[in-house]
Protein backbone atom coordinates (compact mmCIF):
# COMPACT_ATOMS: atom_id res chain seq x y z
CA UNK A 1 118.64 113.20 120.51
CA UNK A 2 118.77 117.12 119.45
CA UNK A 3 119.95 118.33 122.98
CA UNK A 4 122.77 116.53 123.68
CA UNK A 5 123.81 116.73 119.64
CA UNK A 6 124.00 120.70 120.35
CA UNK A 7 126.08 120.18 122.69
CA UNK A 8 128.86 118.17 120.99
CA UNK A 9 131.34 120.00 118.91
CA UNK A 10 134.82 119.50 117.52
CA UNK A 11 136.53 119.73 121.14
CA UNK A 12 133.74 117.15 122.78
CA UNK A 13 133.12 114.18 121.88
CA UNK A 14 132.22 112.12 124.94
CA UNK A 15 132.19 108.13 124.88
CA UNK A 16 129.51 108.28 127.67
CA UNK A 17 127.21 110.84 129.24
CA UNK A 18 126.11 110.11 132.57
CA UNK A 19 122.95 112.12 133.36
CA UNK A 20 121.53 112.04 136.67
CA UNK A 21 118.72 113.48 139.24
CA UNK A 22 119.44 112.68 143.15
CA UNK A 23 118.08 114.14 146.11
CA UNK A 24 120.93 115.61 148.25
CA UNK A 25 122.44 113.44 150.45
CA UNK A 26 122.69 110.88 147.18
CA UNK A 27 123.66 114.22 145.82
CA UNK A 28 127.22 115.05 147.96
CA UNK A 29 128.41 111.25 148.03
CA UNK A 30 128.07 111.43 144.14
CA UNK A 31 129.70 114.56 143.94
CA UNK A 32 132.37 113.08 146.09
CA UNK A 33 132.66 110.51 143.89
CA UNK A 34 133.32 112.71 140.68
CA UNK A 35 136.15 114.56 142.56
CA UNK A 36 137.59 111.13 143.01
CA UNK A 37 137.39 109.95 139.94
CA UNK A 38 137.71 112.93 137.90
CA UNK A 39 140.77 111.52 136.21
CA UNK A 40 138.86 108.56 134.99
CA UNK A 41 136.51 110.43 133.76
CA UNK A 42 138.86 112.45 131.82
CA UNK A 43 140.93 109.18 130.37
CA UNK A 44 137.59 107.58 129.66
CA UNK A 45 136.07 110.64 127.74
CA UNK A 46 132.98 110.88 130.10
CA UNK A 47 130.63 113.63 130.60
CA UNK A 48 128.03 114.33 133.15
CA UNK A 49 124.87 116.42 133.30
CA UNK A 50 123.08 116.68 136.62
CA UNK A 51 119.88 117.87 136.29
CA UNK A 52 119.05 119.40 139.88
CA UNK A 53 122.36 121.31 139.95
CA UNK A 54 124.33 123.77 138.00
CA UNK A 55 127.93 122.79 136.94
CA UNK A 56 129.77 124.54 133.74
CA UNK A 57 133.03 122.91 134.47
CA UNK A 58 134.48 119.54 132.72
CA UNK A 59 133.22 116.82 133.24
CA UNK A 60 129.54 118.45 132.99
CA UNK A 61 128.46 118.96 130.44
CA UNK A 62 126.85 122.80 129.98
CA UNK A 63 122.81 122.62 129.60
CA UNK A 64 120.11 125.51 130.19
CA UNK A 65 117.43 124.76 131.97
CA UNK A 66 115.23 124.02 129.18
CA UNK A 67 117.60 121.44 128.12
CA UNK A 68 117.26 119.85 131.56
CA UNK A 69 113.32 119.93 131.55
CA UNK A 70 113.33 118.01 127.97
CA UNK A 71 116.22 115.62 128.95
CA UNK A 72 114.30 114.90 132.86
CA UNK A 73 110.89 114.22 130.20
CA UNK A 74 112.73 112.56 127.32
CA UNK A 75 114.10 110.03 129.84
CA UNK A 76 111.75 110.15 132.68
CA UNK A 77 113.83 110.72 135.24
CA UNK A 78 111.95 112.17 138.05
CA UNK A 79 112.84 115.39 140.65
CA UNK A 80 111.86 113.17 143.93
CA UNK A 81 113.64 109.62 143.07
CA UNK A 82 117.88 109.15 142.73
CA UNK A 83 118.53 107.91 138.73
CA UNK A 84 120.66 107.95 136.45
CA UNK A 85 121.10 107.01 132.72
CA UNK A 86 124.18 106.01 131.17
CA UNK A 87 124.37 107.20 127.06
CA UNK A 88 126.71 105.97 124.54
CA UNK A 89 128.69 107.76 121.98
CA UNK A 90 125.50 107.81 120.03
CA UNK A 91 123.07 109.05 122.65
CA UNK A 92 121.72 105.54 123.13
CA UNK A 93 120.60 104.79 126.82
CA UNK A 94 122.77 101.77 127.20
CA UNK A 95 122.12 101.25 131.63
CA UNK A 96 119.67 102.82 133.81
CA UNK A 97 120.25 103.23 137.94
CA UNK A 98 117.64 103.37 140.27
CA UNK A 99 117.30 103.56 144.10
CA UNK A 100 121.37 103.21 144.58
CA UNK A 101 123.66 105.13 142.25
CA UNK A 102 127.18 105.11 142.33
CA UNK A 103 129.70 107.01 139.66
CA UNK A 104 131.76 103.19 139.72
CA UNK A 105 128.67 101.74 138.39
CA UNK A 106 128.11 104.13 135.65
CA UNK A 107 131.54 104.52 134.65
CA UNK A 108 131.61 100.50 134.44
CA UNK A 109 128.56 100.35 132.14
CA UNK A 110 130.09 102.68 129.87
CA UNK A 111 133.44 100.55 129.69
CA UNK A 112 131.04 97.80 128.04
């Protein structure tokens, strides 16, 4: 997984990455969420990339837009339907969230 590799250095090392593509009202209660449960986040070592929207600030995870377009293919996570993917440590998709998604859910697969 080359893209997400790049992105790790000495200071991150994430557990999880959580990368998701919702449609906006999905969109704001998610982002709710992560305001929430930012501190989790942080004590879990959890990242996030969201692919429709730019964030540079922990917990996302800074990608360009052609990192977005290859990690949206790679994982087939279409522009019109709310998904996410939860990664391990390794890049390894370990849960996949379709239809409903919910930051608890992810950040409880990645505590497996």
């Amino acid at each position: 997984m080359p893209v997400l590799q790049a992105k790790a250095d000495n200071d991150i090392s994430p557990n999880c990455i959580i990368i998701y593509s919702l449609q906006r009202n999905a969109e704001q209660y998610f982002v709710h969420e992560v305001t929430q449960l930012s501190e989790q986040l942080k004590r879990q070592n959890i990242y996030l990339i969201d692919l429709n929207n730019w964030y540079n600030d922990a917990p996302y995870l800074r990608v360009s837009g052609r990192e977005r377009s290859l990690l949206r293919e790679q994982f087939q996570l279409l522009a019109n339907i709310n998904q996410a993917i939860v990664l391990n440590s390794s890049g390894q998709e370990i849960s996949r969230h379709i239809g409903s998604v919910t930051l608890v859910n992810a950040i409880m697969n990645c505590a497996n």
